[in-house]
Protein backbone atom coordinates (compact mmCIF):
# COMPACT_ATOMS: atom_id res chain seq x y z
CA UNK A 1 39.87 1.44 -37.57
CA UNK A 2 38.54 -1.51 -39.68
CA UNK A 3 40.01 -3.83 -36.92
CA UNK A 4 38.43 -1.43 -33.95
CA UNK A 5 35.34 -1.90 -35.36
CA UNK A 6 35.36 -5.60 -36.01
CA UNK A 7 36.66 -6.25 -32.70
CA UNK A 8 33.50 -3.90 -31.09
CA UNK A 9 30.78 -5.94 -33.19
CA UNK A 10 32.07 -9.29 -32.25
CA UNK A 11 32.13 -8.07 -28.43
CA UNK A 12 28.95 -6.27 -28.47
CA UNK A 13 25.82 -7.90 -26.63
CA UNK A 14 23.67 -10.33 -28.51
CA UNK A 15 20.48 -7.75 -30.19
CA UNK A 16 17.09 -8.48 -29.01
CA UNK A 17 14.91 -11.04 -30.74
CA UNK A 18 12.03 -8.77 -31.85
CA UNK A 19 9.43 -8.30 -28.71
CA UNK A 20 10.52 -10.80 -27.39
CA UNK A 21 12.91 -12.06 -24.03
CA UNK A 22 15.42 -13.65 -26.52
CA UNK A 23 18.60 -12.43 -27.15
CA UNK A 24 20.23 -13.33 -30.27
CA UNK A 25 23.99 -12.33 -31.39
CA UNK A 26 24.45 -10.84 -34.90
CA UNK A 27 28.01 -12.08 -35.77
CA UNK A 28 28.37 -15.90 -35.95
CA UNK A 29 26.41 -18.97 -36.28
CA UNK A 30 27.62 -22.44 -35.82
CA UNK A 31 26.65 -25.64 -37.75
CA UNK A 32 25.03 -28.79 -35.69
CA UNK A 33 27.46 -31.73 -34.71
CA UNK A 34 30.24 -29.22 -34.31
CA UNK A 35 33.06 -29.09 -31.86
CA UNK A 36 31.21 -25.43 -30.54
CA UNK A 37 27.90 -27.83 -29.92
CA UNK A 38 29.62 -30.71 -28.51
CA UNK A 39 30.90 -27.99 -25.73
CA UNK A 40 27.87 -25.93 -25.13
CA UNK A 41 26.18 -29.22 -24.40
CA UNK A 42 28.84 -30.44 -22.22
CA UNK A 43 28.64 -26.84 -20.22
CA UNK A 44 24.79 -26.68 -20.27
CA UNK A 45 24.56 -29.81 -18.09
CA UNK A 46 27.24 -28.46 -15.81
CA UNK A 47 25.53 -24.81 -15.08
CA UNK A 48 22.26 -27.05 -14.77
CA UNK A 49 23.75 -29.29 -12.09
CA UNK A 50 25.87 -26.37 -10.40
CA UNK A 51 21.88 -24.03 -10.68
CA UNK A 52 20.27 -26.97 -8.98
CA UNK A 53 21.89 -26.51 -5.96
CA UNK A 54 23.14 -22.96 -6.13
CA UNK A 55 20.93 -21.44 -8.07
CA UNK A 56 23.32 -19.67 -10.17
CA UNK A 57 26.69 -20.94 -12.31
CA UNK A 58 29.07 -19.73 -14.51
CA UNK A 59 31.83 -21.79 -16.56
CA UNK A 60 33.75 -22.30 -19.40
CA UNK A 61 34.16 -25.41 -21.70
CA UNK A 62 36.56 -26.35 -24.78
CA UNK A 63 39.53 -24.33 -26.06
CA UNK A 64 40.39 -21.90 -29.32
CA UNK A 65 37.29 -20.60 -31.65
CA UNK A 66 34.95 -23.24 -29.90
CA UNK A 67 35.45 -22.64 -26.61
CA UNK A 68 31.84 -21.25 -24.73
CA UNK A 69 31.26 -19.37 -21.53
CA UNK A 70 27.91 -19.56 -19.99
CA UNK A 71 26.11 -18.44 -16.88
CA UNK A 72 22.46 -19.54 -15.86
CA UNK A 73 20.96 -17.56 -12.38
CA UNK A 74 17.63 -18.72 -11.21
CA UNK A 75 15.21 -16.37 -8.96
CA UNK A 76 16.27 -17.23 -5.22
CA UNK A 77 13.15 -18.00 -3.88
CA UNK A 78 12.90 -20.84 -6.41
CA UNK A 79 12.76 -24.78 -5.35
CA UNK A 80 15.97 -26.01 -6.52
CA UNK A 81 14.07 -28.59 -8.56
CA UNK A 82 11.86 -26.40 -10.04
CA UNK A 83 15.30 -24.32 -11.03
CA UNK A 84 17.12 -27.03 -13.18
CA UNK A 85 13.72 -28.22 -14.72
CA UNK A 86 13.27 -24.87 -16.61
CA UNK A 87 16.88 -24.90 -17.33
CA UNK A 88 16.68 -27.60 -19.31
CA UNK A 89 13.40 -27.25 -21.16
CA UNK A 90 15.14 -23.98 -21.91
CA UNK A 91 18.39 -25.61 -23.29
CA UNK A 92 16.05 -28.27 -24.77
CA UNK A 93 14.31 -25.46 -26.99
CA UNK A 94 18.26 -24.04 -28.13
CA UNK A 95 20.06 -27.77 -28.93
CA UNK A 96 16.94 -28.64 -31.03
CA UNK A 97 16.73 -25.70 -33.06
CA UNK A 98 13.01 -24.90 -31.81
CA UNK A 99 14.34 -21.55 -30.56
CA UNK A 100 14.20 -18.28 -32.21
CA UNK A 101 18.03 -17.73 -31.82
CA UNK A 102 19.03 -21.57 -33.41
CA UNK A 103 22.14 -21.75 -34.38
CA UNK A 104 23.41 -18.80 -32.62
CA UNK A 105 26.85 -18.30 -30.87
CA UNK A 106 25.71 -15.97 -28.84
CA UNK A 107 22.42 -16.02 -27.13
CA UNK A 108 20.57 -14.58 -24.14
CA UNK A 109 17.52 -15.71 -22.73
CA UNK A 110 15.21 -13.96 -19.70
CA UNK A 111 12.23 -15.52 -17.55
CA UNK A 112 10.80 -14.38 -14.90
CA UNK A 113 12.39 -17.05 -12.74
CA UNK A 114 15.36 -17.86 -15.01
CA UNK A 115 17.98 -16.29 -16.84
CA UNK A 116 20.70 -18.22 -19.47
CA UNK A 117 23.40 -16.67 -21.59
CA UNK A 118 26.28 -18.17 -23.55
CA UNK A 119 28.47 -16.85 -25.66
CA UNK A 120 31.85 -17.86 -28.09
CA UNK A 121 33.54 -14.93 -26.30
CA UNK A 122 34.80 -14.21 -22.47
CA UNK A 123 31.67 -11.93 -20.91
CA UNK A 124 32.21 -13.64 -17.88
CA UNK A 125 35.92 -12.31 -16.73
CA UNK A 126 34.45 -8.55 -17.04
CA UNK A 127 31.27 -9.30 -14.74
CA UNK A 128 29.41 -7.76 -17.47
CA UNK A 129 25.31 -8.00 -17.15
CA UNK A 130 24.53 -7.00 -20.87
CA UNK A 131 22.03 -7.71 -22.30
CA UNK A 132 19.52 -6.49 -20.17
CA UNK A 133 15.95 -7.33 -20.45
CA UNK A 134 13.25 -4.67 -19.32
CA UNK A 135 9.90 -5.64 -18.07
CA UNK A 136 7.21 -3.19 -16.77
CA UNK A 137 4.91 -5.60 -15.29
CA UNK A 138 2.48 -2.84 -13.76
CA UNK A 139 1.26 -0.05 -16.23
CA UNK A 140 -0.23 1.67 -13.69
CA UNK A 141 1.36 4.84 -11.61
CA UNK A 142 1.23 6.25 -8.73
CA UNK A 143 -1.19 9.16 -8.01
CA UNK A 144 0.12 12.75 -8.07
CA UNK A 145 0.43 13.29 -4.55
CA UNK A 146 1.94 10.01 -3.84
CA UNK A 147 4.37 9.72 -6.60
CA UNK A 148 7.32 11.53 -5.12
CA UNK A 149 6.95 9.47 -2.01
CA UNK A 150 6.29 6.46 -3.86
CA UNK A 151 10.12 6.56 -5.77
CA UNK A 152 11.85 7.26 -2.65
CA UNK A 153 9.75 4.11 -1.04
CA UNK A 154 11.36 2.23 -4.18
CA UNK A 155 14.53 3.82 -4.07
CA UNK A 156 15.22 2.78 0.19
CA UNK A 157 14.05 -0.39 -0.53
CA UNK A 158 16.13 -1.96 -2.96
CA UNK A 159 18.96 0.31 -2.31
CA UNK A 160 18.58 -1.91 1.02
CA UNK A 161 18.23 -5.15 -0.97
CA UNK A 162 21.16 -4.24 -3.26
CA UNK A 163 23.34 -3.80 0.16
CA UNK A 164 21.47 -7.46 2.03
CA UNK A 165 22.00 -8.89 -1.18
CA UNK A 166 25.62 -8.24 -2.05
CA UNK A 167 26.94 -9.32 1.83
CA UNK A 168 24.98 -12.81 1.44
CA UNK A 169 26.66 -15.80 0.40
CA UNK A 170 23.47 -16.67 -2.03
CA UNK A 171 23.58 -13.27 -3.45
CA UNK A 172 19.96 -12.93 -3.28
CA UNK A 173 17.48 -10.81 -0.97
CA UNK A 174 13.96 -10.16 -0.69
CA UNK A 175 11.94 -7.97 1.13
CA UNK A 176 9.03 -5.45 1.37
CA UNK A 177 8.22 -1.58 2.75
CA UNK A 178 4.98 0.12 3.68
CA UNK A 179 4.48 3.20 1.14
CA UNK A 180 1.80 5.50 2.75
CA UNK A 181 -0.84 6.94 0.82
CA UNK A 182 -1.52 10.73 1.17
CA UNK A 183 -4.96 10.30 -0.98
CA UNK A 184 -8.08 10.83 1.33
CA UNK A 185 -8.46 6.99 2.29
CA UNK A 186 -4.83 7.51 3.67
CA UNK A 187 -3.94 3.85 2.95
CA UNK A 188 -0.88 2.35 3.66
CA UNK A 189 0.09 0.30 0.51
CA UNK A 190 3.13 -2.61 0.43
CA UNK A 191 5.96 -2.60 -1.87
CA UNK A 192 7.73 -5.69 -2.45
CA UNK A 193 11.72 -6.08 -3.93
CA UNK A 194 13.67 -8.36 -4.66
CA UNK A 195 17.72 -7.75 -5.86
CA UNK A 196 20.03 -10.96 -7.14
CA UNK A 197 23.33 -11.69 -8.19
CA UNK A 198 25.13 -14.59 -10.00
CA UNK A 199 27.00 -16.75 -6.10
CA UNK A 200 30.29 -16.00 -8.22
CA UNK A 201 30.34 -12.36 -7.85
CA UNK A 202 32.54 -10.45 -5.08
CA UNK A 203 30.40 -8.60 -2.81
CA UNK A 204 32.09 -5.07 -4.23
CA UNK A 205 31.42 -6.53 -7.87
CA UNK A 206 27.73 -7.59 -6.85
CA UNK A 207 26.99 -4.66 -5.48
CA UNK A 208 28.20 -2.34 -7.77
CA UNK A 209 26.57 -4.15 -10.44
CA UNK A 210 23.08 -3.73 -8.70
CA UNK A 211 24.05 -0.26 -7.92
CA UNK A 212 23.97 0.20 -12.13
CA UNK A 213 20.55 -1.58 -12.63
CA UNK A 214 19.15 0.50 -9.60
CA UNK A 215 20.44 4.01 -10.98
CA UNK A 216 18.89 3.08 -14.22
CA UNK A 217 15.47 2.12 -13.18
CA UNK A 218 13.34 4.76 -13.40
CA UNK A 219 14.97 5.97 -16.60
CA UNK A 220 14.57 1.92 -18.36
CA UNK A 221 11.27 1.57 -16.13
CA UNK A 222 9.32 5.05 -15.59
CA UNK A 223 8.89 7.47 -12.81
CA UNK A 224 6.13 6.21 -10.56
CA UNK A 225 5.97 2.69 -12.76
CA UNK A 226 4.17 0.31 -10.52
CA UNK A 227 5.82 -2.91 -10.93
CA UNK A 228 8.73 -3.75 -13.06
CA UNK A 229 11.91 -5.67 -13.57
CA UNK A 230 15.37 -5.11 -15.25
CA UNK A 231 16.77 -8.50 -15.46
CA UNK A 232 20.83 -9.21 -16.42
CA UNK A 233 23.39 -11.79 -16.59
CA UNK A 234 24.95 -11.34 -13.71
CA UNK A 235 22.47 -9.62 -12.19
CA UNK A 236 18.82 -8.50 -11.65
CA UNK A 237 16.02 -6.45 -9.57
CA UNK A 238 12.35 -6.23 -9.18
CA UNK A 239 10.00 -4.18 -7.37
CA UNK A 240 5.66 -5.26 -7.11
CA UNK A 241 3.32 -3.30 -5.69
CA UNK A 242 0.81 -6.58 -4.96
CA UNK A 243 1.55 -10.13 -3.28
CA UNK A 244 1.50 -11.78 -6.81
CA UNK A 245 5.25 -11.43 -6.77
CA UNK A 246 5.71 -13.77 -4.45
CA UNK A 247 3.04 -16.37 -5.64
CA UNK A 248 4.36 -17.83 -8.45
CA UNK A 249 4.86 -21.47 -8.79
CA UNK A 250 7.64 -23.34 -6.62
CA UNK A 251 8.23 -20.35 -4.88
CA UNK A 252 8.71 -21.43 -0.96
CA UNK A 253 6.82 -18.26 0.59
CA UNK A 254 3.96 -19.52 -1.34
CA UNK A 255 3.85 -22.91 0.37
CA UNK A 256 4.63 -21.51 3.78
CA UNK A 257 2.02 -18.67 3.49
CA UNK A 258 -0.56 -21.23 2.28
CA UNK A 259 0.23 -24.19 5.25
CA UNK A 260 0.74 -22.01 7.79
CA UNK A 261 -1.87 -19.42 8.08
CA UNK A 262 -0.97 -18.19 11.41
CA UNK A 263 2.49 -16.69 10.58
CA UNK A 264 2.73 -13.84 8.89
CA UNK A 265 6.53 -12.93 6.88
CA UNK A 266 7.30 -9.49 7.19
CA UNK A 267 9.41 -9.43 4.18
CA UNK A 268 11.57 -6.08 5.10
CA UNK A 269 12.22 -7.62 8.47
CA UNK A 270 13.70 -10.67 7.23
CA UNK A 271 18.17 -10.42 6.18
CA UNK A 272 17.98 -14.59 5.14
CA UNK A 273 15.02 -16.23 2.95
CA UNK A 274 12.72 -18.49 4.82
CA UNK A 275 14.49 -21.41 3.46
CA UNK A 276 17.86 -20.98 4.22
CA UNK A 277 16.77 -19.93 7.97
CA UNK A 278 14.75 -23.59 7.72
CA UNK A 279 17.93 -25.24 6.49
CA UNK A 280 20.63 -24.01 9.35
CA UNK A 281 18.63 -24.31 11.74
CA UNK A 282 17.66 -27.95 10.94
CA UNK A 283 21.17 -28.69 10.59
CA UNK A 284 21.74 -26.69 13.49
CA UNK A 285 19.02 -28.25 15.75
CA UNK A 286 21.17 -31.65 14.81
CA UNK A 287 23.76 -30.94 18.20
CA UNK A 288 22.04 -28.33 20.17
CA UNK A 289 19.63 -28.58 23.10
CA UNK A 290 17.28 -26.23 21.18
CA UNK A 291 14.70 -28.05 19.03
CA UNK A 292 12.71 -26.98 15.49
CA UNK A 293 9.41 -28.40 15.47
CA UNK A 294 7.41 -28.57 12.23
CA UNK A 295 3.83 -27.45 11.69
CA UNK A 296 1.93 -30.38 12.42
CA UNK A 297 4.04 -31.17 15.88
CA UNK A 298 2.42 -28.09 16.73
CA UNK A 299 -0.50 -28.47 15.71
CA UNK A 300 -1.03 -31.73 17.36
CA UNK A 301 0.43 -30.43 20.68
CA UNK A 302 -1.35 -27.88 21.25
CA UNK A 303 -4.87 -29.91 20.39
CA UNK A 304 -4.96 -28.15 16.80
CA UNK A 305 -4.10 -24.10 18.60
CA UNK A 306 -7.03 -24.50 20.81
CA UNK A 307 -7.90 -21.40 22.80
CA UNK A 308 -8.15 -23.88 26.23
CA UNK A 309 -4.08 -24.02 25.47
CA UNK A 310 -3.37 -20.50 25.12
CA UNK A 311 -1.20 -18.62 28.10
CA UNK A 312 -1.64 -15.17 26.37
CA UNK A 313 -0.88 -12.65 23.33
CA UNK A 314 2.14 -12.06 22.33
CA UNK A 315 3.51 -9.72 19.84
CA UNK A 316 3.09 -12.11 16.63
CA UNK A 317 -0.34 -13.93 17.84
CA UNK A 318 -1.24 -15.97 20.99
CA UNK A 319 1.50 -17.91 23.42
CA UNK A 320 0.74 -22.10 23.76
CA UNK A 321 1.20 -24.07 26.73
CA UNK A 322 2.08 -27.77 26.74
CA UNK A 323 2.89 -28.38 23.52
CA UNK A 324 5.57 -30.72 23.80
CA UNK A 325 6.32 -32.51 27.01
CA UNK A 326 9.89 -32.26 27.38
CA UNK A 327 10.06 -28.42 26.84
CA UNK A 328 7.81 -26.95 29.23
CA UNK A 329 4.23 -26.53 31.32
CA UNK A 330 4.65 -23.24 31.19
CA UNK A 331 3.99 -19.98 33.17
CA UNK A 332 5.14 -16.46 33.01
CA UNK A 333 7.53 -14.93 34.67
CA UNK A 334 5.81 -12.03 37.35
CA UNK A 335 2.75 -13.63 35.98
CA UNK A 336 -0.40 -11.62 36.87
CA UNK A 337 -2.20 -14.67 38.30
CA UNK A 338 -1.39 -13.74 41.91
CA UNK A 339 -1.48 -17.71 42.57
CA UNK A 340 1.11 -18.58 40.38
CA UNK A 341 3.11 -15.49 40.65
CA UNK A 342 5.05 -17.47 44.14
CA UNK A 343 8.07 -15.07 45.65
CA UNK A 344 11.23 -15.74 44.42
CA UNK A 345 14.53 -15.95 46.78
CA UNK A 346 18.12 -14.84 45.63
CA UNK A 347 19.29 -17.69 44.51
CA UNK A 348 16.50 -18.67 42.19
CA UNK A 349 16.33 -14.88 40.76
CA UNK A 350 20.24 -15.50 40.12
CA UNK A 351 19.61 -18.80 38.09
CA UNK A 352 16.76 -16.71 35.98
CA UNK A 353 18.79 -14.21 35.71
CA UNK A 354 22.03 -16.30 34.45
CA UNK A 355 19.27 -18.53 32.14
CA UNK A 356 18.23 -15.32 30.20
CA UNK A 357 21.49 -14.13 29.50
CA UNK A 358 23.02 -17.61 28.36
CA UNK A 359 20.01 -17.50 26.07
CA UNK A 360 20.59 -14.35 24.61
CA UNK A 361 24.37 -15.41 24.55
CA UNK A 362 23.86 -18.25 22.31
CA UNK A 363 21.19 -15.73 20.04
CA UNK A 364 23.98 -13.17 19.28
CA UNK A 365 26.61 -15.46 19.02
CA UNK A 366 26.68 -18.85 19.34
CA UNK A 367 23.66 -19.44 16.37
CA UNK A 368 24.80 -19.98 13.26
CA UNK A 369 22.08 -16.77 12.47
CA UNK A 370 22.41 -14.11 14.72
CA UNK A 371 18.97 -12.87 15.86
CA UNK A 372 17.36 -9.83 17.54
CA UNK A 373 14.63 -9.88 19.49
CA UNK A 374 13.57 -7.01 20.12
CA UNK A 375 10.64 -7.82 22.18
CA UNK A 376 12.42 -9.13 25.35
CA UNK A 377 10.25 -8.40 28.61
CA UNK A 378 8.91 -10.20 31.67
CA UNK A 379 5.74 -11.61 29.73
CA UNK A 380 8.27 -13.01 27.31
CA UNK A 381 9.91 -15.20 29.53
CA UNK A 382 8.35 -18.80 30.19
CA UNK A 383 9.62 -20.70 33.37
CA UNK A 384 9.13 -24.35 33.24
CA UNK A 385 8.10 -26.64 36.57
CA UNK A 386 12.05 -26.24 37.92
CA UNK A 387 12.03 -22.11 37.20
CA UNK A 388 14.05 -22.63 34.57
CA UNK A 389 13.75 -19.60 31.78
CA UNK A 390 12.99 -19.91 28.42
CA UNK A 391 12.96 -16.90 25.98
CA UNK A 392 9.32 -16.81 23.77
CA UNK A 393 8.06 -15.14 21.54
CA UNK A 394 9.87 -14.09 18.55
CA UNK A 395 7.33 -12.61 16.19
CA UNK A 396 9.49 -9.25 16.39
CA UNK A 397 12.71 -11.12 15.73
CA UNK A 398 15.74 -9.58 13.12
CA UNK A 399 17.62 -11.99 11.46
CA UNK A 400 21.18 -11.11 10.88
CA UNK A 401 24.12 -13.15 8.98
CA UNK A 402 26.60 -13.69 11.02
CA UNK A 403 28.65 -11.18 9.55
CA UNK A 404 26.07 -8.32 10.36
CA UNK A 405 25.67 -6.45 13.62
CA UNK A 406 23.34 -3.78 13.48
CA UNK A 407 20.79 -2.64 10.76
CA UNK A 408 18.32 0.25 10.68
CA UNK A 409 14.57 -0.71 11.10
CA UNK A 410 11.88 0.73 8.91
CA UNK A 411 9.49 0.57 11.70
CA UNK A 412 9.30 0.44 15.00
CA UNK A 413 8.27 -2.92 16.79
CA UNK A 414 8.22 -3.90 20.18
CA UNK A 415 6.87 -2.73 23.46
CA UNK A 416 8.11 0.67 25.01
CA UNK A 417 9.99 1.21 28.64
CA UNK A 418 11.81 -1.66 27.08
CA UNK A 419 13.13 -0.22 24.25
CA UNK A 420 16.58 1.28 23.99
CA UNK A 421 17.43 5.05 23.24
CA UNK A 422 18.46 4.32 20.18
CA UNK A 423 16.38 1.97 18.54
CA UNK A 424 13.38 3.98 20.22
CA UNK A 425 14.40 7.17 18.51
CA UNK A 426 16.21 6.54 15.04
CA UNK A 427 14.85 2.70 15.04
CA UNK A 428 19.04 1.25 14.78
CA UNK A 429 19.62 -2.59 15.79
CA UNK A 430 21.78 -4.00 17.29
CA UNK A 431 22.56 -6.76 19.97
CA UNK A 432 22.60 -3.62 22.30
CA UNK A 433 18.82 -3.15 21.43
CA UNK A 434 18.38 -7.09 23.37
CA UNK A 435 21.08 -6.24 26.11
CA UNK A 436 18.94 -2.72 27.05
CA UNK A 437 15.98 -5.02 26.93
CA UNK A 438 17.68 -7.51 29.36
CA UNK A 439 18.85 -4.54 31.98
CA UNK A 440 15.48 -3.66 32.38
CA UNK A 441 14.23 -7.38 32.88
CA UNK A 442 17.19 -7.41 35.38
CA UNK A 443 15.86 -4.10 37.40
CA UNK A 444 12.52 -5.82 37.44
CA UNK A 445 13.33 -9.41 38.22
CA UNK A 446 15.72 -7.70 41.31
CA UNK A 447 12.88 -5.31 42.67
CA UNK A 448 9.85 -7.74 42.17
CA UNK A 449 7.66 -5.14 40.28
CA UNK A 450 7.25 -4.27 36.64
CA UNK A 451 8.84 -0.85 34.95
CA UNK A 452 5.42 0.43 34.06
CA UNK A 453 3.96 -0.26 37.76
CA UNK A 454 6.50 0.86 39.79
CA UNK A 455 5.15 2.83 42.83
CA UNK A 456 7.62 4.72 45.38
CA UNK A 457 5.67 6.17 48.42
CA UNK A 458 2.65 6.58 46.93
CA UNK A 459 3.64 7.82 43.50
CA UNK A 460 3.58 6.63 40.14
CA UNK A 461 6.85 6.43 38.28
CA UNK A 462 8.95 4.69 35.67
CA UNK A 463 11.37 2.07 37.13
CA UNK A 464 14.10 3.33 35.09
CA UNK A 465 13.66 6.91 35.93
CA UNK A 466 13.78 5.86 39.98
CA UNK A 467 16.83 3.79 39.02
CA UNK A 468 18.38 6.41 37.44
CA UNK A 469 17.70 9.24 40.38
């Protein structure tokens, strides 16, 4: 029993440092200029190095009583900088004794944008996330009648993260849901997530482990808590009900929500972080014939968004012409000016036809993310000065891994008579949602005359419906 019990305390997760984020282990200390510090160090700078470019490492270093096993995980949406510089002020504070757990063998540490443990004993083959540190960072609850709602809001939502964030390679997802008020203003409020693993993890293992944290939340958190976190070693979740979330410093949605003030991130909508969608398709844009253009290439292009440039509204905000030479002087296809709007023949309906669907080919397959549109239509189709088709618009877009195929929306986007059965009534996704899209376009392109305009001997009717009698 004496030997049970020995074995439990020297396993058991390091006790918390007294209100505080520090974790500090009971059992055993170690004495400076030891073989123990000489291998922390050397595994410190490795999970620093292996953080600052993947945002999360795990190791091992030396052999016997000294050997140490560490992980580090920084917040996902962190600059990868920004990641290893906290790191090591953090390992700074522990190798000169400055901490409140010097000395210890077995120590945890939590920040809101960092976490560090190591240890003299193997937590790492287990996967286990102990200790766990609890934050309620909004005291406030919901109201009465908007509570119930309110956890299930909280619940979908990082029940959905847990799921994004366990199939992607970085092990990390973000993302937001509306949460609708039933007070008298009848507001509809935003609630933010975000759900992270250590890269290390197996899908199963990272999802599971987020499926614990999750199950315990409102238990460790509070029913109808308005912000909080439970953060782990190997892994971590956090719900806000106010952009402040994602505004802390280094944090890329920041930047891009502060440059450019005409895109808005719909959080939810998003399955990759802005800046891994940035990075592939800059490396993609490398070998393809499709280009990525930065902000101020726009901006210069289209004579800083002036309103003498725009061709019309789309979904996400206005549509420029001209603004870079080479792509296209644009002008919609079935445009309504009746000048522009020339008759088509057979063969150049054919090359439209064939230019749409090898550009929805290389969306759902041949990117290296696979994206949904979900807004295809006539008005979303440019033709250049040779008729040549180019798909616009993709303020509606989903972004899928490559892995993923379909996903259930939480709200509907998108312009109806367009929309498949499907999506229209239980909002799923797919590439079928694009392909639907594109039979319609198809129908319209062939008959000259849009779906909602159709007229047949005087009468008023649906394309589709005529099609389908």
């Amino acid at each position: 029993m004496l030997a049970a019990l020995l074995i439990l305390l020297l396993s058991s997760p390091p006790s918390p440092a007294a209100g505080d984020r520090w974790f500090c282990g009971n059992a055993t200390t170690y004495t400076p200029n030891s073989a123990y510090t000489s291998n922390r160090d050397s595994l410190a700078a490795s999970l620093i190095a292996g953080a600052t470019k993947l945002h999360s490492a795990t190791g091992a270093a030396g052999a016997g009583a000294d050997r140490v096993y560490g992980a580090v995980l920084c917040r996902g949406d962190t600059a990868a900088a920004d990641c290893g510089g906290r790191l090591r002020e953090a390992f700074a504070g522990i190798v000169n004794g400055t901490s409140v757990c010097a000395l210890r063998r077995d120590v945890a540490l939590y920040d809101e944008l960092y976490h560090l443990r190591f240890s003299d004993h193997d937590f790492l083959s287990a996967f286990s996330n102990s200790p766990e540190w609890v934050d309620v960072t909004n005291l406030n609850t919901a109201p009465a009648a908007d509570a119930e709602r309110f956890e299930e809001v909280v619940g979908e939502l990082l029940g959905s993260l847990a799921d994004a964030a366990a199939r992607r390679p970085e092990r990390y997802a973000a993302g937001d849901a509306p949460w609708p008020s039933r007070e008298r203003d009848r507001t509809v409020r935003t609630v933010y997530g975000l759900a992270q693993c250590t890269r290390d993890m197996p899908p199963e293992r990272c999802r599971s482990c987020l499926d614990g944290v999750v199950a315990e939340r409102r238990r460790k958190i509070g029913g109808g808590t308005m912000g909080g976190a439970i953060h782990g070693v190997r892994c971590s979740l956090r719900y806000e009900t106010d952009t402040q979330f994602f505004t802390t410093p280094g944090n890329y949605m920041q930047e891009l929500m502060k440059d450019v003030h005409l895109v808005k991130i719909n959080l939810m909508e998003q399955t990759t972080d802005m800046d891994e969608v940035m990075r592939l398709w800059k490396i993609e844009d490398a070998g393809s014939e499709f280009s990525l253009y930065d902000f101020s290439q726009l901006a210069d292009a289209t004579d800083n968004f002036s309103a003498n440039n725009i061709l019309g509204e789309g979904g996400f905000g206005p549509v420029y012409k001209d603004f870079i030479d080479e792509i296209y002087r644009g002008c919609f296809l079935m445009d309504k000016n009746p000048i522009r709007r020339t008759s088509l023949n057979w063969k150049t309906r054919r090359k439209i036809v064939e230019g749409i669907a090898q550009g929805l080919l290389y969306l759902h397959k041949h990117s290296r993310l696979r994206i949904i549109h979900r807004d295809l239509k006539a008005s979303n189709i440019l033709l250049d000065s040779e008729l040549n088709p180019k798909i616009s618009d993709f303020g509606m877009a989903r972004i899928f891994p490559s892995d993923a195929s379909r996903a259930k929306a939480s709200r509907l986007v998108g312009t109806f008579g367009y929309m498949a059965p499907e999506y229209a009534s239980e909002g799923l996704i797919s590439i079928k949602s694009d392909v639907f899209s594109f039979g319609v376009l198809l129908l319209e392109i062939m008959s000259g005359t849009r779906s909602a305009g159709f007229q047949h001997y005087g009468e008023f009717q649906n394309l589709l419906e005529y099609v389908s009698n």
